[in-house]
C-alpha atoms as a PDB file:
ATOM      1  CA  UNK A   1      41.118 -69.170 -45.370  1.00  0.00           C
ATOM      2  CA  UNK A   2      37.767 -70.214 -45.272  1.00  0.00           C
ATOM      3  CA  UNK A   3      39.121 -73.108 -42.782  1.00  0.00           C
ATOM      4  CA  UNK A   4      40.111 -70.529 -40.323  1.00  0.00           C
ATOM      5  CA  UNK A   5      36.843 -69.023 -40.082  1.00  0.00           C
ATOM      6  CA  UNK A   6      35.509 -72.027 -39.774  1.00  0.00           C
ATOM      7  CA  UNK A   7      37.105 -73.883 -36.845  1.00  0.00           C
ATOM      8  CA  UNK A   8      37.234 -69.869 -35.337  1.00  0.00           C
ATOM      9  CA  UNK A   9      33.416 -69.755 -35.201  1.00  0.00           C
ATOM     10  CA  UNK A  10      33.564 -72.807 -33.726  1.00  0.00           C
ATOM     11  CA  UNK A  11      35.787 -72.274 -31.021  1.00  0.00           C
ATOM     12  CA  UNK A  12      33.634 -69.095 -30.292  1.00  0.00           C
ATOM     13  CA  UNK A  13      30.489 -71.429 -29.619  1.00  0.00           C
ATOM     14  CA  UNK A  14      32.558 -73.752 -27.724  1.00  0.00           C
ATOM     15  CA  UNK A  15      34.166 -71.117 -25.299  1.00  0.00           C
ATOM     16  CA  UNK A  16      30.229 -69.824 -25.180  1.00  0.00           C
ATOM     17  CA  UNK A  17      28.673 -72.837 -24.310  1.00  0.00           C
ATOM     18  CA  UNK A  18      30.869 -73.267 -21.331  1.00  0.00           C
ATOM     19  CA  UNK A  19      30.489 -69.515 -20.212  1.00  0.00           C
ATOM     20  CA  UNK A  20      26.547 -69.957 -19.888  1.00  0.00           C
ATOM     21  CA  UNK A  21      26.337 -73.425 -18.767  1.00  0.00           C
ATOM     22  CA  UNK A  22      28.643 -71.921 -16.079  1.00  0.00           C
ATOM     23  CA  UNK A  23      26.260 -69.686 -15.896  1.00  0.00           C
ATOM     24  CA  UNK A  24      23.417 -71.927 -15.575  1.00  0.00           C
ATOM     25  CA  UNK A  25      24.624 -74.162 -12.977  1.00  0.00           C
ATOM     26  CA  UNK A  26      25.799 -71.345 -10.712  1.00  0.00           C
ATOM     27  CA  UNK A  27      21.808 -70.271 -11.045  1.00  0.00           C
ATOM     28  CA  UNK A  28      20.587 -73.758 -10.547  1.00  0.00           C
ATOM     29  CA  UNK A  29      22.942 -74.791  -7.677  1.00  0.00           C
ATOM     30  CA  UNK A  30      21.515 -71.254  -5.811  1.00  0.00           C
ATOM     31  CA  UNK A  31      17.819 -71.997  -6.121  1.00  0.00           C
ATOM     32  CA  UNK A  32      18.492 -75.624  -4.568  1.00  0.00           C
ATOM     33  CA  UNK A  33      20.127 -74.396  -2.149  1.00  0.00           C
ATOM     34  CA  UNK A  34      17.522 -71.520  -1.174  1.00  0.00           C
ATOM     35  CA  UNK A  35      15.077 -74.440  -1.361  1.00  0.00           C
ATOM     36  CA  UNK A  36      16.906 -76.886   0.303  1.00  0.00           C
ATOM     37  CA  UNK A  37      17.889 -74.364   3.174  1.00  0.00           C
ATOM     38  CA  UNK A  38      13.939 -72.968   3.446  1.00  0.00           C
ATOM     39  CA  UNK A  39      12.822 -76.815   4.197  1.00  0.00           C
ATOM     40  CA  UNK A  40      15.181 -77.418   6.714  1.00  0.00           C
ATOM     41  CA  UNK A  41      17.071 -80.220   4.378  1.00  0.00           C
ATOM     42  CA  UNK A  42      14.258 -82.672   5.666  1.00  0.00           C
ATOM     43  CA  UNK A  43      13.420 -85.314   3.719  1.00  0.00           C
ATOM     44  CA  UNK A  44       9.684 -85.546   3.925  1.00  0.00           C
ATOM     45  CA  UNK A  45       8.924 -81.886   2.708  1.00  0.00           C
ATOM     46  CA  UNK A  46      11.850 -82.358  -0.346  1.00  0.00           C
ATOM     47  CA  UNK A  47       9.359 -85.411  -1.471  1.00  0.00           C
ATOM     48  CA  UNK A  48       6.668 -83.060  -1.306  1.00  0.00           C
ATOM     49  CA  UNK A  49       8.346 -80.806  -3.543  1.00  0.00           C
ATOM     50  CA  UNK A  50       9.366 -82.902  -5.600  1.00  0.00           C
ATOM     51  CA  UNK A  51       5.651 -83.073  -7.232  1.00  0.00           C
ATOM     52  CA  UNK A  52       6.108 -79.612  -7.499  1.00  0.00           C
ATOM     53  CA  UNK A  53       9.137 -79.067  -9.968  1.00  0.00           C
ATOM     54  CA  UNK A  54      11.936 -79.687  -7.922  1.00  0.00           C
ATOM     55  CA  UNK A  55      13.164 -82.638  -9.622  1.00  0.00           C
ATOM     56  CA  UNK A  56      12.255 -80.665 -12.899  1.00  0.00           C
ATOM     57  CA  UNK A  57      15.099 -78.098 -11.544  1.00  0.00           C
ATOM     58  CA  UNK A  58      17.472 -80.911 -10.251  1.00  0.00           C
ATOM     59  CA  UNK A  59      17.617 -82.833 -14.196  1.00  0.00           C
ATOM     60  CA  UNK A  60      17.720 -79.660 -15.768  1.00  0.00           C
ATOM     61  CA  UNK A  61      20.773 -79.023 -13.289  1.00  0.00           C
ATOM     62  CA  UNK A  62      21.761 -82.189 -14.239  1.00  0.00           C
ATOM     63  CA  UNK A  63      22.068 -82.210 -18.430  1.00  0.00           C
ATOM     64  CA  UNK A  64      23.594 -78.744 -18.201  1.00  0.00           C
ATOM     65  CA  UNK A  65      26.616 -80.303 -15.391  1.00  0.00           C
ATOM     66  CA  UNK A  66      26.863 -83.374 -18.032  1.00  0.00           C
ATOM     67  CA  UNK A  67      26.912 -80.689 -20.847  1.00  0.00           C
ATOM     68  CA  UNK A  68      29.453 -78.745 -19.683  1.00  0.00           C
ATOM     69  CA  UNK A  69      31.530 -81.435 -18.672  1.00  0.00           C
ATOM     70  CA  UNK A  70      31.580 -82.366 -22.176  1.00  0.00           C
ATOM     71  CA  UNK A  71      32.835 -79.162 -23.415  1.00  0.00           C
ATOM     72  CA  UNK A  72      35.363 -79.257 -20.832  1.00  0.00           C
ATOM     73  CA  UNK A  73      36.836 -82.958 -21.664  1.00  0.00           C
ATOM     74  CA  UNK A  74      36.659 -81.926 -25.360  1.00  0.00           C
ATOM     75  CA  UNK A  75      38.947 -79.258 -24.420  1.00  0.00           C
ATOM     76  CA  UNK A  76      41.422 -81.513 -22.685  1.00  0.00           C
ATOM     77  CA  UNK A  77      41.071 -83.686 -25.580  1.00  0.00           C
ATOM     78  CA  UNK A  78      42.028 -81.512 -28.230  1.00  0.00           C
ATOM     79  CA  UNK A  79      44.633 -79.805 -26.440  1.00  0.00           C
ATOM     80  CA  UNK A  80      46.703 -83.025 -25.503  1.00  0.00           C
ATOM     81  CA  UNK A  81      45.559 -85.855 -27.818  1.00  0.00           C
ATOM     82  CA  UNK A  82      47.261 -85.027 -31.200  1.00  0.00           C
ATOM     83  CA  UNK A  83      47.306 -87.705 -33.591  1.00  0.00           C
ATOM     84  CA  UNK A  84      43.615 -87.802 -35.633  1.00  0.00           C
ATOM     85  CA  UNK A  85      42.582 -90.970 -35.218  1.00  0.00           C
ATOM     86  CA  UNK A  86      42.931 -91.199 -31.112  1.00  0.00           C
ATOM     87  CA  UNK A  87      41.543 -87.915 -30.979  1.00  0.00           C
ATOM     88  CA  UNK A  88      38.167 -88.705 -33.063  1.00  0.00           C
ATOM     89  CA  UNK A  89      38.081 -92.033 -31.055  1.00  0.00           C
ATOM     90  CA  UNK A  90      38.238 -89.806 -27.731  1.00  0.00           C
ATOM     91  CA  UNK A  91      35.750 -87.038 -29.307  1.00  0.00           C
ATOM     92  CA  UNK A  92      33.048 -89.724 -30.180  1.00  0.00           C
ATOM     93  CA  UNK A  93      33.352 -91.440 -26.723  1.00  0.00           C
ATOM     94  CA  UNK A  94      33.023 -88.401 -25.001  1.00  0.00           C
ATOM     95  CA  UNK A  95      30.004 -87.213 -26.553  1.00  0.00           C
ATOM     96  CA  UNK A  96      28.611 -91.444 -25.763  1.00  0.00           C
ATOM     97  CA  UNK A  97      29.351 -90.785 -22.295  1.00  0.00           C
ATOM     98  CA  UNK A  98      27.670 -87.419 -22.120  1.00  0.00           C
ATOM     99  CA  UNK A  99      24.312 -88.570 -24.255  1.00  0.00           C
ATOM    100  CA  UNK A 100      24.030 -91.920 -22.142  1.00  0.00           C
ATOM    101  CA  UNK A 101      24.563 -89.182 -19.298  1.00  0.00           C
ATOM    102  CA  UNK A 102      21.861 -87.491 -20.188  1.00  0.00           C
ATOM    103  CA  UNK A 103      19.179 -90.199 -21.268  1.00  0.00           C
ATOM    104  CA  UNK A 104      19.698 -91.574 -17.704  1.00  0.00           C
ATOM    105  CA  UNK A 105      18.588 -88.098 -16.016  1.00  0.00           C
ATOM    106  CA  UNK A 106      15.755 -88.073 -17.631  1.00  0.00           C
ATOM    107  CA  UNK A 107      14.910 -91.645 -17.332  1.00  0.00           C
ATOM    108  CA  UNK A 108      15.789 -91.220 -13.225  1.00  0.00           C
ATOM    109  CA  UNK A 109      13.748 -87.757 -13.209  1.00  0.00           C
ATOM    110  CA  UNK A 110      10.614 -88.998 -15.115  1.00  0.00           C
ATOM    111  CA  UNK A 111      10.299 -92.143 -12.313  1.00  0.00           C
ATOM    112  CA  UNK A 112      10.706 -89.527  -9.643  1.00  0.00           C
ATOM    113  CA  UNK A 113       8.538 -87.277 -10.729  1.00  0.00           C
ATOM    114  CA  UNK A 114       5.869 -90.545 -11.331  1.00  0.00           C
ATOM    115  CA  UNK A 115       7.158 -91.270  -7.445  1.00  0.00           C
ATOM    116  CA  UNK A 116       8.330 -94.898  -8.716  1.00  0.00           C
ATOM    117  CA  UNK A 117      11.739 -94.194  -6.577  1.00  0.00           C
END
């Protein structure tokens, strides 16, 4: 019994997580596109801002896209990979992908924001 509860809790925070990263992105995606659309989409004012947060906004955009694409491929996983072993191979690569992912954004965003790219 205790089992049940268990993975149920689990599955609550899963199906959570992907409701507000949803969430999140839809948010994100609007403010860079109010930004993008109040500078014209030219490329020397976007540098400008991009001392001033922007690429703050963009990696945060960023981990939160990789994050919820890990919730969703866990998902998949789970639902159509049924034998243990393939499954926890699947599982653990996913979650690589997703952390390597996410290292690079901030690696990419920190050189930005330094304005070393």
């Amino acid at each position: 019994m205790a089992n049940f509860f268990s993975k149920r809790k689990k599955t609550t925070r899963h199906w959570l997580g992907q409701r507000v990263s949803a969430v999140l992105m839809l948010v994100i995606a609007v403010y860079l596109a109010s930004v993008l659309a109040d500078n014209n989409f030219a490329l020397p004012q976007l540098a400008d801002l991009a001392g001033n947060g922007l690429v703050v906004v963009m990696a945060l955009g960023f981990l939160v896209l990789f994050d919820h694409g890990k919730l969703g491929f866990e998902v998949i996983i789970e639902d159509y990979v049924h034998e243990t072993t393939p499954q926890h191979v699947a599982l653990f690569f996913n979650n690589a992908a997703a952390w390597v992912f996410k290292i690079l954004t901030l690696v990419v965003a920190y050189y930005i924001f330094r304005g070393e790219i």
